[in-house]
Each structure stands twice: as C-alpha cells, then as structure tokens.
PDB file of N, CA and C in Angstrom:
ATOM      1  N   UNK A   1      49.871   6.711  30.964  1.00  0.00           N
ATOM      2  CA  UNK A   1      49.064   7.234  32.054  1.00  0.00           C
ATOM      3  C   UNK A   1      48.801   6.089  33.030  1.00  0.00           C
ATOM      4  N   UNK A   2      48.833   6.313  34.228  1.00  0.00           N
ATOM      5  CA  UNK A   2      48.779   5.112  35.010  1.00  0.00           C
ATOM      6  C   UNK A   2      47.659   5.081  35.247  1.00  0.00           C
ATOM      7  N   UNK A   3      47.133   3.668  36.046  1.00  0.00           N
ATOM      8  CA  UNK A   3      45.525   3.394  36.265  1.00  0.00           C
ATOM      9  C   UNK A   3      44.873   4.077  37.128  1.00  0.00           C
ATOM     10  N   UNK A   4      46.192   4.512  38.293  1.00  0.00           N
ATOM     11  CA  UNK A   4      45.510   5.328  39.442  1.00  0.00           C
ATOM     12  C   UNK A   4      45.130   6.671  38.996  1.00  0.00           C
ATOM     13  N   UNK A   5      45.523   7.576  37.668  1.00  0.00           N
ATOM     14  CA  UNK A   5      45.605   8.600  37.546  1.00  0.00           C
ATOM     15  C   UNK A   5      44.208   9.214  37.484  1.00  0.00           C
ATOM     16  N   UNK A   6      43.887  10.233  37.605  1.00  0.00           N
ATOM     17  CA  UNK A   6      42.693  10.917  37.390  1.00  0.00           C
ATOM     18  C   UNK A   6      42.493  11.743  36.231  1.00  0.00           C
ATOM     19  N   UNK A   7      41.164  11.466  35.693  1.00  0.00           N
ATOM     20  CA  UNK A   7      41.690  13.315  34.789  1.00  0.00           C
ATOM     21  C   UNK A   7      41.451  14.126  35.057  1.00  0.00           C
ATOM     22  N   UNK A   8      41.852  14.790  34.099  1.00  0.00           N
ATOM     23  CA  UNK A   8      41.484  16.458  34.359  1.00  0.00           C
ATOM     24  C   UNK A   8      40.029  17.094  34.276  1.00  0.00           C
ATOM     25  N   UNK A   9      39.496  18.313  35.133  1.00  0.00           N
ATOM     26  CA  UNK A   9      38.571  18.466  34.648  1.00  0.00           C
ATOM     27  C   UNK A   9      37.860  18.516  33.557  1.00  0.00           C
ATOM     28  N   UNK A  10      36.399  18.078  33.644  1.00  0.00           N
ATOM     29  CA  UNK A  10      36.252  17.970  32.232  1.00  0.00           C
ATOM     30  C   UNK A  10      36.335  16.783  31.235  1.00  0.00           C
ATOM     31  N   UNK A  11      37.041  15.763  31.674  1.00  0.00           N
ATOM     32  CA  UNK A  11      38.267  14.653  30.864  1.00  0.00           C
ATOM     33  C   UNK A  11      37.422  13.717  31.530  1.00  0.00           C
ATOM     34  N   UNK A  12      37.321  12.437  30.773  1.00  0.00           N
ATOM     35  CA  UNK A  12      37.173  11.213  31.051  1.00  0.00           C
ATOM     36  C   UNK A  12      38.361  10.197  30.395  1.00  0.00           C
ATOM     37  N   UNK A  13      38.865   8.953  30.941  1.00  0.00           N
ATOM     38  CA  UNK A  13      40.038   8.248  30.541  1.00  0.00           C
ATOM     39  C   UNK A  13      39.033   7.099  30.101  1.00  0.00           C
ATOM     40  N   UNK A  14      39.811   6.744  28.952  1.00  0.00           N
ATOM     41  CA  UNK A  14      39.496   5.483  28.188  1.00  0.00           C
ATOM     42  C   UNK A  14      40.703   4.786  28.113  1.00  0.00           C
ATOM     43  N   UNK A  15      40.128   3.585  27.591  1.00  0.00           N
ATOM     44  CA  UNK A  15      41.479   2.431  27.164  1.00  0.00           C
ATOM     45  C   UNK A  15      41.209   1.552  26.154  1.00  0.00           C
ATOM     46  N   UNK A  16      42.175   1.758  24.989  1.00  0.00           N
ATOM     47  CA  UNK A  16      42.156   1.639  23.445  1.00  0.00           C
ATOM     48  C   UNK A  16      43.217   0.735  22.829  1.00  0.00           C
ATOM     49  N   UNK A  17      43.051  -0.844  23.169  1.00  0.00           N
ATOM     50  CA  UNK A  17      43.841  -1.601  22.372  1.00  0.00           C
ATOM     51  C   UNK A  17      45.243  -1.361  23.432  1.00  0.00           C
ATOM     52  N   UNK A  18      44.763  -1.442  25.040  1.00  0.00           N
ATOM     53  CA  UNK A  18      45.576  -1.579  25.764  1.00  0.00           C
ATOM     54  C   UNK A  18      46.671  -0.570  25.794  1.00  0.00           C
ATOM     55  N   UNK A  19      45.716   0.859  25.823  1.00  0.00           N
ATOM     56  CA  UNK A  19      46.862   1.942  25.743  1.00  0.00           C
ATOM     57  C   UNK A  19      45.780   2.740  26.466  1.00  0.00           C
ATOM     58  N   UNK A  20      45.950   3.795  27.587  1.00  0.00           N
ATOM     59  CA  UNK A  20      44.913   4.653  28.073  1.00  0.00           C
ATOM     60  C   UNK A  20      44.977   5.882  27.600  1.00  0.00           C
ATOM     61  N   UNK A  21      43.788   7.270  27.396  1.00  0.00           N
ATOM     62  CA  UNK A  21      43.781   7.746  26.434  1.00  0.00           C
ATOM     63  C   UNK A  21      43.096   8.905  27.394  1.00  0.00           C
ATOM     64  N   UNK A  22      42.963   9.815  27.642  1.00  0.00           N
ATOM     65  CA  UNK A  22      42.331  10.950  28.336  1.00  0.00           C
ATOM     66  C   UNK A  22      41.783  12.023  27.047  1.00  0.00           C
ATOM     67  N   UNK A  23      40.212  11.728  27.447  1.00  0.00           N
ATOM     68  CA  UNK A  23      39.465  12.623  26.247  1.00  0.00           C
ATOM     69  C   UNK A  23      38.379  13.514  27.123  1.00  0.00           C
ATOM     70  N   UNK A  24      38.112  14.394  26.408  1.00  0.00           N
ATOM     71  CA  UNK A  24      37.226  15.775  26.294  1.00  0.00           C
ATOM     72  C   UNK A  24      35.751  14.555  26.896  1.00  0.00           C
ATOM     73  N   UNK A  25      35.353  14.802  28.072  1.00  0.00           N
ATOM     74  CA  UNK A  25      33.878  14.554  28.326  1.00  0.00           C
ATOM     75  C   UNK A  25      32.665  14.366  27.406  1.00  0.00           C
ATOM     76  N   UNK A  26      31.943  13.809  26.750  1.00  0.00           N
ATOM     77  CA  UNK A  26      31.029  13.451  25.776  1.00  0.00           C
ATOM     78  C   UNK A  26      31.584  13.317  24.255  1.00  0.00           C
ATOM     79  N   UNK A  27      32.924  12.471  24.387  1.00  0.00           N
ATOM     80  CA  UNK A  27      33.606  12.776  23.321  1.00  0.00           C
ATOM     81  C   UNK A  27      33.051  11.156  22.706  1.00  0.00           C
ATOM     82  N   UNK A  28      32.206  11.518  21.181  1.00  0.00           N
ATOM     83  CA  UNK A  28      32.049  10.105  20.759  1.00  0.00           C
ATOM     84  C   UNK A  28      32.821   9.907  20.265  1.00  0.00           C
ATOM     85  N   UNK A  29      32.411   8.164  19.942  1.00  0.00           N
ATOM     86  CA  UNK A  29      33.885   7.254  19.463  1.00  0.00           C
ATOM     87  C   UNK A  29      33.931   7.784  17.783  1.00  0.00           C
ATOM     88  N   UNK A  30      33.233   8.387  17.144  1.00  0.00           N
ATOM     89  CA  UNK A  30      33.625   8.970  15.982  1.00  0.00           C
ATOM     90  C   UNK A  30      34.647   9.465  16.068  1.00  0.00           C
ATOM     91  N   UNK A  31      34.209  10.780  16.787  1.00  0.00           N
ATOM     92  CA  UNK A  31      35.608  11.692  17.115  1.00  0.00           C
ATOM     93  C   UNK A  31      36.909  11.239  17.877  1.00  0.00           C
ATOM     94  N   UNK A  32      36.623  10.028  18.518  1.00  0.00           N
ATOM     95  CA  UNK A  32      38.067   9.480  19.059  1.00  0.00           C
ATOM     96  C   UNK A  32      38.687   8.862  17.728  1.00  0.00           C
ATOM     97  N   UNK A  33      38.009   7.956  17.588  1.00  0.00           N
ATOM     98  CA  UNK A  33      38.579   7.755  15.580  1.00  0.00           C
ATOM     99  C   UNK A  33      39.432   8.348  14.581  1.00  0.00           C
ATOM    100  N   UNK A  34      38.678   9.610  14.512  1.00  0.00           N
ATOM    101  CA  UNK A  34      38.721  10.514  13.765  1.00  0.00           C
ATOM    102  C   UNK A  34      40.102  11.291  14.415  1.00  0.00           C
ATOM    103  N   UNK A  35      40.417  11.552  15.400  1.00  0.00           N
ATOM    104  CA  UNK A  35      41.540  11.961  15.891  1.00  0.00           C
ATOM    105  C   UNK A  35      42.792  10.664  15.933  1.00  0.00           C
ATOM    106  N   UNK A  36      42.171   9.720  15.697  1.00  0.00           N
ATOM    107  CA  UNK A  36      43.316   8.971  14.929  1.00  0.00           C
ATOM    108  C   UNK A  36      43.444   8.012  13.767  1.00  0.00           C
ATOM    109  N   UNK A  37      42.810   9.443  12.960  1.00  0.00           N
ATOM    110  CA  UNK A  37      42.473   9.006  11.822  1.00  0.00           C
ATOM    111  C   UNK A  37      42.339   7.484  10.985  1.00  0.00           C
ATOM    112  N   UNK A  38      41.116   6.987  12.095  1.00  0.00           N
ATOM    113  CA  UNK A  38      40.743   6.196  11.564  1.00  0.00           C
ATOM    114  C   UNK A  38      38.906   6.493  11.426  1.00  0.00           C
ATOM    115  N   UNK A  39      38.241   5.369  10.725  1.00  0.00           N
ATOM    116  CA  UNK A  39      36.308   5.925  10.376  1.00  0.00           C
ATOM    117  C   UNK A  39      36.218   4.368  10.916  1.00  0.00           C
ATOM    118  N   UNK A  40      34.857   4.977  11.575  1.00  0.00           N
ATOM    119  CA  UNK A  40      34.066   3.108  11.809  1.00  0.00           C
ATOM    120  C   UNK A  40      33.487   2.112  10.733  1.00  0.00           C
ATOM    121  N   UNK A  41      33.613   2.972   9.545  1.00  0.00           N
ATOM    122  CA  UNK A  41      33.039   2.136   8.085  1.00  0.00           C
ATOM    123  C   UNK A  41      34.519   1.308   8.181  1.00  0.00           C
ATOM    124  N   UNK A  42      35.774   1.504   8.833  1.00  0.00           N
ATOM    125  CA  UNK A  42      37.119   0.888   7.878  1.00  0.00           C
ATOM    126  C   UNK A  42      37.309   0.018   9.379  1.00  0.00           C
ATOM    127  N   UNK A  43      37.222   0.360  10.351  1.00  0.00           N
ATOM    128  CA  UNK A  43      37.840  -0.295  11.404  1.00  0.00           C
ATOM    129  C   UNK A  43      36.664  -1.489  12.232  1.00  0.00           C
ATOM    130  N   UNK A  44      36.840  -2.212  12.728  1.00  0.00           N
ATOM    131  CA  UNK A  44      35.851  -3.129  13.556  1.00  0.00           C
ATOM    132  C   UNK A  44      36.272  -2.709  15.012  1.00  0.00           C
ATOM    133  N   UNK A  45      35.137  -2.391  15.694  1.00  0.00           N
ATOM    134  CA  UNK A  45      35.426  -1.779  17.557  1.00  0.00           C
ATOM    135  C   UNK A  45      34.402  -2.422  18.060  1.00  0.00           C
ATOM    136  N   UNK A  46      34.829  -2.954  19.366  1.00  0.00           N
ATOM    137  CA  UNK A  46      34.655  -3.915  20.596  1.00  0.00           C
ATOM    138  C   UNK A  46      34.821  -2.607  21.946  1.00  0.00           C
ATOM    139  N   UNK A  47      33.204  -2.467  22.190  1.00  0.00           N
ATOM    140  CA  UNK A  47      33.410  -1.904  23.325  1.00  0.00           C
ATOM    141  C   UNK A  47      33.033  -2.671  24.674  1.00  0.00           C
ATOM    142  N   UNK A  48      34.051  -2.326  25.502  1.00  0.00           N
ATOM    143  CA  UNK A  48      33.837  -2.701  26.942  1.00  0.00           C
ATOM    144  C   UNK A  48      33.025  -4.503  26.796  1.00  0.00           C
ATOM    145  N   UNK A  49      33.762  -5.464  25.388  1.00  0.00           N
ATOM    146  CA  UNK A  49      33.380  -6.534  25.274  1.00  0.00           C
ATOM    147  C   UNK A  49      32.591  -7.199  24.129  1.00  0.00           C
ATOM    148  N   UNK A  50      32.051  -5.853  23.863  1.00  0.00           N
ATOM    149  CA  UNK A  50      30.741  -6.094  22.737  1.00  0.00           C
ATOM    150  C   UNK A  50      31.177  -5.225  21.212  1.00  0.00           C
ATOM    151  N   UNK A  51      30.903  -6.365  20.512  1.00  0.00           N
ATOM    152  CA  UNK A  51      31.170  -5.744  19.046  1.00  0.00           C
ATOM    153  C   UNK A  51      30.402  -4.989  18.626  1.00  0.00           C
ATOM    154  N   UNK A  52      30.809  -3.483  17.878  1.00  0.00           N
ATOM    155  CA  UNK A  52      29.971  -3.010  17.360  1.00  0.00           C
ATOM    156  C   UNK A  52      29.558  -2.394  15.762  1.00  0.00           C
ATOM    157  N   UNK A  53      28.581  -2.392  15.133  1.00  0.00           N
ATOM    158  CA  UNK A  53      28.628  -2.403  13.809  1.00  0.00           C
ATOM    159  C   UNK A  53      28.732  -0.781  13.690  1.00  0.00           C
ATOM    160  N   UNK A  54      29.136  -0.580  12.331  1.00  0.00           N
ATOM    161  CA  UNK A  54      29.615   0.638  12.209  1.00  0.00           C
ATOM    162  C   UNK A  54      28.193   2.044  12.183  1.00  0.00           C
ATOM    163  N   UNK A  55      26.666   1.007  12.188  1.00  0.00           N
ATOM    164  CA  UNK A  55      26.141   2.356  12.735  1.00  0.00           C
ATOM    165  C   UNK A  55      25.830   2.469  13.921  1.00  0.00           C
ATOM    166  N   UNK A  56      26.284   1.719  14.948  1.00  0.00           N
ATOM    167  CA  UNK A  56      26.272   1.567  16.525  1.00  0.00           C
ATOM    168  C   UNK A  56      27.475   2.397  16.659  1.00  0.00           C
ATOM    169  N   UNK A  57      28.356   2.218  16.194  1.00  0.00           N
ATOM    170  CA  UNK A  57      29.687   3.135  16.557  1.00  0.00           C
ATOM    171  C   UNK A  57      29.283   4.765  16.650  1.00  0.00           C
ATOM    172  N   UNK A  58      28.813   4.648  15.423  1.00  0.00           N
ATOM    173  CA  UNK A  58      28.344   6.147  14.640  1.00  0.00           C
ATOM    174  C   UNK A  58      27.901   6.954  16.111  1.00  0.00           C
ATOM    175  N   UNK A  59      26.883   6.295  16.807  1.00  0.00           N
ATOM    176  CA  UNK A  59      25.860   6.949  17.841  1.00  0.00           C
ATOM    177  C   UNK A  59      26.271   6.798  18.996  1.00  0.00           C
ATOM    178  N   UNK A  60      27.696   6.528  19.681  1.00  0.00           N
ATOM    179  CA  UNK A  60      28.224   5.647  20.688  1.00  0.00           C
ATOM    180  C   UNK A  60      28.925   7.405  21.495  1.00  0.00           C
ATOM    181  N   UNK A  61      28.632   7.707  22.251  1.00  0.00           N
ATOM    182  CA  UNK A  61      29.309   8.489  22.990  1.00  0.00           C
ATOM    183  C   UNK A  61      30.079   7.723  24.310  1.00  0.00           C
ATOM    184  N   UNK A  62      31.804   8.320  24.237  1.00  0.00           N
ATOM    185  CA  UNK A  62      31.988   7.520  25.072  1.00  0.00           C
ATOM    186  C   UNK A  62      31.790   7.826  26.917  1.00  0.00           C
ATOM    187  N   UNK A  63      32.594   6.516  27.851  1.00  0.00           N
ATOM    188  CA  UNK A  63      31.881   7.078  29.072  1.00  0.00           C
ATOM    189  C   UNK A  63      33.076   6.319  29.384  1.00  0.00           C
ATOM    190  N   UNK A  64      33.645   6.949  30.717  1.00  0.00           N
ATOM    191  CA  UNK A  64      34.654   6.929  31.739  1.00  0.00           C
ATOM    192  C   UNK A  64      35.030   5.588  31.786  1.00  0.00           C
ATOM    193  N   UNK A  65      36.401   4.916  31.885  1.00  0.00           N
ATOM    194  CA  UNK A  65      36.184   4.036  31.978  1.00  0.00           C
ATOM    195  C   UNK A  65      36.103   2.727  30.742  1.00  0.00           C
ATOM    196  N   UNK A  66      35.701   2.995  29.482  1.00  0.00           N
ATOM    197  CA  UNK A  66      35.215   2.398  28.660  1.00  0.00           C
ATOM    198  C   UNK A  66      36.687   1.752  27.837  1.00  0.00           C
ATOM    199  N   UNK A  67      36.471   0.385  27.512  1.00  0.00           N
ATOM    200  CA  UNK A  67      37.659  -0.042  27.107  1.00  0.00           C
ATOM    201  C   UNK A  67      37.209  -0.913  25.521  1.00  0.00           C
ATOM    202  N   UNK A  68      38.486  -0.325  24.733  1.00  0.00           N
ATOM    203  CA  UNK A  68      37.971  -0.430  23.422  1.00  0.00           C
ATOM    204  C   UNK A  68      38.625  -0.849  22.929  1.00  0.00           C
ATOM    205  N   UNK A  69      38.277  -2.308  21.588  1.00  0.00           N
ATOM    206  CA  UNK A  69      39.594  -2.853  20.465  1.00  0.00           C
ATOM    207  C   UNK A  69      38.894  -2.341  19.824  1.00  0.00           C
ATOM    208  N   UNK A  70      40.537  -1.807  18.721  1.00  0.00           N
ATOM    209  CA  UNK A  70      39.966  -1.066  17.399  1.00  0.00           C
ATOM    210  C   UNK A  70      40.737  -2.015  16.575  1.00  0.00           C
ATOM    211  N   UNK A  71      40.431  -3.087  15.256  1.00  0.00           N
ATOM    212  CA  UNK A  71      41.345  -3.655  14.229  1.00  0.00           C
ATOM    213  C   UNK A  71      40.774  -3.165  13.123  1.00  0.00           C
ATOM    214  N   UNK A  72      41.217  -2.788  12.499  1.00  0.00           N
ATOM    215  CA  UNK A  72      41.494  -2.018  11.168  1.00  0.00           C
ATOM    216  C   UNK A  72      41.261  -3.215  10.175  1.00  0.00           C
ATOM    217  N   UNK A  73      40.289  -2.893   9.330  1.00  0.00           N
ATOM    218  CA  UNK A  73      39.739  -3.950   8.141  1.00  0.00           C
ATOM    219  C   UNK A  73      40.983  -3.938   7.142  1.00  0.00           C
ATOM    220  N   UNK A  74      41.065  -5.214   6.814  1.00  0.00           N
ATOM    221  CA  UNK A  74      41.822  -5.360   5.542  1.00  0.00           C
ATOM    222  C   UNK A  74      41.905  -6.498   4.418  1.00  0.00           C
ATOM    223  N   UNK A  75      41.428  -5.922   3.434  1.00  0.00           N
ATOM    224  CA  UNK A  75      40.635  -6.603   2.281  1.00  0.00           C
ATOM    225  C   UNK A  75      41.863  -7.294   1.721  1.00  0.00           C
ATOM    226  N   UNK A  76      41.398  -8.543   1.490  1.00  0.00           N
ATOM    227  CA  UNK A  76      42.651  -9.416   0.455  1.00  0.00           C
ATOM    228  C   UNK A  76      42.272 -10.061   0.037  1.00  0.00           C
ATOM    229  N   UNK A  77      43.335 -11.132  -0.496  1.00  0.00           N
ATOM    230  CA  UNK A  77      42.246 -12.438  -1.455  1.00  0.00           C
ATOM    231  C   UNK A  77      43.280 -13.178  -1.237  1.00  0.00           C
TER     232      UNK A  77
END
C-alpha cells in the first residue's frame, strides 16, 4: 500500500515492522495480533517509539497513523 494511499471508509492505516496494514477503525492492537496470530503475553510491541508491556498492549486501541515493532519472544538458554 503506498504512503499516499487513503483508506477506505471506516479504515484507518497502520505500519507494522515496516509493512502498512489497513484496519477496521477502533481496531485494538489485541485484535491486530490476534489476526496474525500472534498474543501480547508472547510478542514485545513498540508503539509509535514506546515500548509496551503486555497489559498496556491489552488496553491499546489503535489510531491512524500508528507505527508498530512486533518481535516475537523467544526463550533459550
């Protein structure tokens, strides 16, 4: 999707680990997650700069505009 693009009614555009993403208006970052099947207990997300812990995520609705790293936890030794 290019930068100039607009969305559709209804739609707000995000940008996710440098990929842009057109979602449903009051769509929280649960449910963006969750549609790619990932949970904020497993992944670490940086919004628009700022890290957030997984019960900040929980309550985070997103907003136009908003640019997000998602890295995926991974336990080793």
């Amino acid at each position: 999707m290019p930068d100039s693009a607009a969305p559709a009614p209804g739609n707000i555009r995000i940008r996710a680990n440098g990929e842009w993403f057109e979602v449903a208006f009051a769509t929280t970052l649960t449910a963006f997650l969750a549609q790619r099947g990932q949970a904020p207990g497993r992944v670490v997300v940086e919004r628009n700069g700022e890290a957030l812990s997984p019960a900040e995520a929980r309550s985070i609705v997103l907003c136009d505009g908003d640019r997000l790293e998602i890295v995926r936890i991974v336990a080793g030794g």
